[in-house]
C-alpha atoms as a PDB file:
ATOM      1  CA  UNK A   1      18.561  10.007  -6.552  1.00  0.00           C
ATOM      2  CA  UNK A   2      17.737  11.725 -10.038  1.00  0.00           C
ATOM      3  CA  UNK A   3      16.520   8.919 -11.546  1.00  0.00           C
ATOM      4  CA  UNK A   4      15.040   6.427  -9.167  1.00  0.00           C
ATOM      5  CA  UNK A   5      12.917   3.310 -10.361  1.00  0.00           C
ATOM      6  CA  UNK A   6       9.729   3.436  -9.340  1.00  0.00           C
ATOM      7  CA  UNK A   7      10.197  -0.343  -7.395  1.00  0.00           C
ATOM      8  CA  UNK A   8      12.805   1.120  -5.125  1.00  0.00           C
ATOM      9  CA  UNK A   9      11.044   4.147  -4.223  1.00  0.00           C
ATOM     10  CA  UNK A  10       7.851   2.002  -3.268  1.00  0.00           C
ATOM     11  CA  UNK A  11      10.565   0.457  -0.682  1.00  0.00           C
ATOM     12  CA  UNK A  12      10.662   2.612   1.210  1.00  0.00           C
ATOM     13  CA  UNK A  13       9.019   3.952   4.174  1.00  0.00           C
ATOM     14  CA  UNK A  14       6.715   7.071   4.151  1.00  0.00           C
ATOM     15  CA  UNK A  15       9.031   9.248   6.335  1.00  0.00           C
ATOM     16  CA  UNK A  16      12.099   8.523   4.043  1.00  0.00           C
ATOM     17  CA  UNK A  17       9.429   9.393   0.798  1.00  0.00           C
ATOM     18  CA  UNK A  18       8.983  12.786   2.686  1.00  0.00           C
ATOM     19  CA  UNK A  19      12.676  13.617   3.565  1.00  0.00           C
ATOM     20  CA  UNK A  20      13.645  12.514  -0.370  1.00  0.00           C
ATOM     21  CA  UNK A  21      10.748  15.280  -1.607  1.00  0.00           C
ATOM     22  CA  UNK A  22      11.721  18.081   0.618  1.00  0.00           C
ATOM     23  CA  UNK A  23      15.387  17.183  -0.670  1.00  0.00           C
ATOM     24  CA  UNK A  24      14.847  16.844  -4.369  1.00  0.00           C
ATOM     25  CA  UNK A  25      12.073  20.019  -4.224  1.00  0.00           C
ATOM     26  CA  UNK A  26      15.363  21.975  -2.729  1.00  0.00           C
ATOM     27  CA  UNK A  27      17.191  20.986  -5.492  1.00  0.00           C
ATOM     28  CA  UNK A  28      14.716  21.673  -8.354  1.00  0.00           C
ATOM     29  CA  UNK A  29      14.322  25.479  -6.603  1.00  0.00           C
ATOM     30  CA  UNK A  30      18.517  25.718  -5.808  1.00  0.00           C
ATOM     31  CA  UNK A  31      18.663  24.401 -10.104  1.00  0.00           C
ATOM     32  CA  UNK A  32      16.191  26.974 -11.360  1.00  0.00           C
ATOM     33  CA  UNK A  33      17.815  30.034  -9.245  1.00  0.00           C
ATOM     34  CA  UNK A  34      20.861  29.422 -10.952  1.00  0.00           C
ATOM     35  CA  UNK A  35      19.838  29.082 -14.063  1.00  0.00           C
ATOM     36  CA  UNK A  36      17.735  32.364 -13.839  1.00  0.00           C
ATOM     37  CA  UNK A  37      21.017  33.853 -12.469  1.00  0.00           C
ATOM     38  CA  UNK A  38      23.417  32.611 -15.211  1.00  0.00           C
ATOM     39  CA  UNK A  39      21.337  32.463 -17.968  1.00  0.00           C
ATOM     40  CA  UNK A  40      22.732  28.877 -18.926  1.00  0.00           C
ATOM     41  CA  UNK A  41      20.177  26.041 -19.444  1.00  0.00           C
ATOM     42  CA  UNK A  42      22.274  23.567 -19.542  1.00  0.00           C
ATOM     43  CA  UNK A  43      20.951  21.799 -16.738  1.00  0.00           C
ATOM     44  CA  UNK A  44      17.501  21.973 -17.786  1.00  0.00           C
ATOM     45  CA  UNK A  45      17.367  18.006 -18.557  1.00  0.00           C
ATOM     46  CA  UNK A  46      18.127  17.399 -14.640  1.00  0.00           C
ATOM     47  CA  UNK A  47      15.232  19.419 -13.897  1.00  0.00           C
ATOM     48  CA  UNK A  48      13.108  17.668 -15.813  1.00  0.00           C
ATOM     49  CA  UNK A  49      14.039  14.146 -14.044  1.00  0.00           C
ATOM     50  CA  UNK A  50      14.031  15.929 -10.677  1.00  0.00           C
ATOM     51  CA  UNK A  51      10.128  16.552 -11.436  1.00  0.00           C
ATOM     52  CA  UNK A  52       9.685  13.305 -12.741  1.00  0.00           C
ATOM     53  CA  UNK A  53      11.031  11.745  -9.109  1.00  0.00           C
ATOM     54  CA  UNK A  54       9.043  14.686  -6.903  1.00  0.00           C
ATOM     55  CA  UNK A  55       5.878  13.412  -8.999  1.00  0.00           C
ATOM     56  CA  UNK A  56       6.594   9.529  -8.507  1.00  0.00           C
ATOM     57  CA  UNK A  57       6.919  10.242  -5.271  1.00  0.00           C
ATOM     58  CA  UNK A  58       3.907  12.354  -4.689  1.00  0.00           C
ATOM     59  CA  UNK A  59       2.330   9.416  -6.453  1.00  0.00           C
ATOM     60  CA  UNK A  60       3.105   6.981  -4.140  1.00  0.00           C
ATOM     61  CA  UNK A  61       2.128   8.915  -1.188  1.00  0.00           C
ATOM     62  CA  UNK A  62      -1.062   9.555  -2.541  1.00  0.00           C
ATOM     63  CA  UNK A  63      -1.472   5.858  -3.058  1.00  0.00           C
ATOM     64  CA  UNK A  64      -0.469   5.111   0.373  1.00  0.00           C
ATOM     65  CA  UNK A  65      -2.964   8.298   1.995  1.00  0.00           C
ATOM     66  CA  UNK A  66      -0.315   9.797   3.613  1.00  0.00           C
ATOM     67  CA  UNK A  67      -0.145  13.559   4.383  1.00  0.00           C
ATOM     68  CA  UNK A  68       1.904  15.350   2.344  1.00  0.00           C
END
């Protein structure tokens, strides 16, 4: 789901858009916790496409005037 294309997320229906960000801002929060934790940034580049996707998302329910 990291790195969806933008044609396959405006597929999709606005309930599934919603479910996908509460999922992928779960992960960004469960991928920063660790990393605070460990110490290791190692992950940091999957963090950064996990934003990308919450904001193309955001984007496209903006677009469509749902509620977020």
């Amino acid at each position: 789901m990291i790195d969806m294309k933008i044609k396959d997320l405006r597929e999709l229906s606005t309930e599934a858009l919603n479910t996908k960000l509460k999922d992928l801002r779960l992960e960004v929060s469960i991928e920063k916790r660790h990393i605070a934790s460990t110490g290791v940034a190692s992950k940091k580049i999957k963090i950064t496409e996990m934003k990308r996707s919450v904001a193309q998302i955001l984007t496209l329910l903006n677009e469509r005037g749902a509620k977020i």
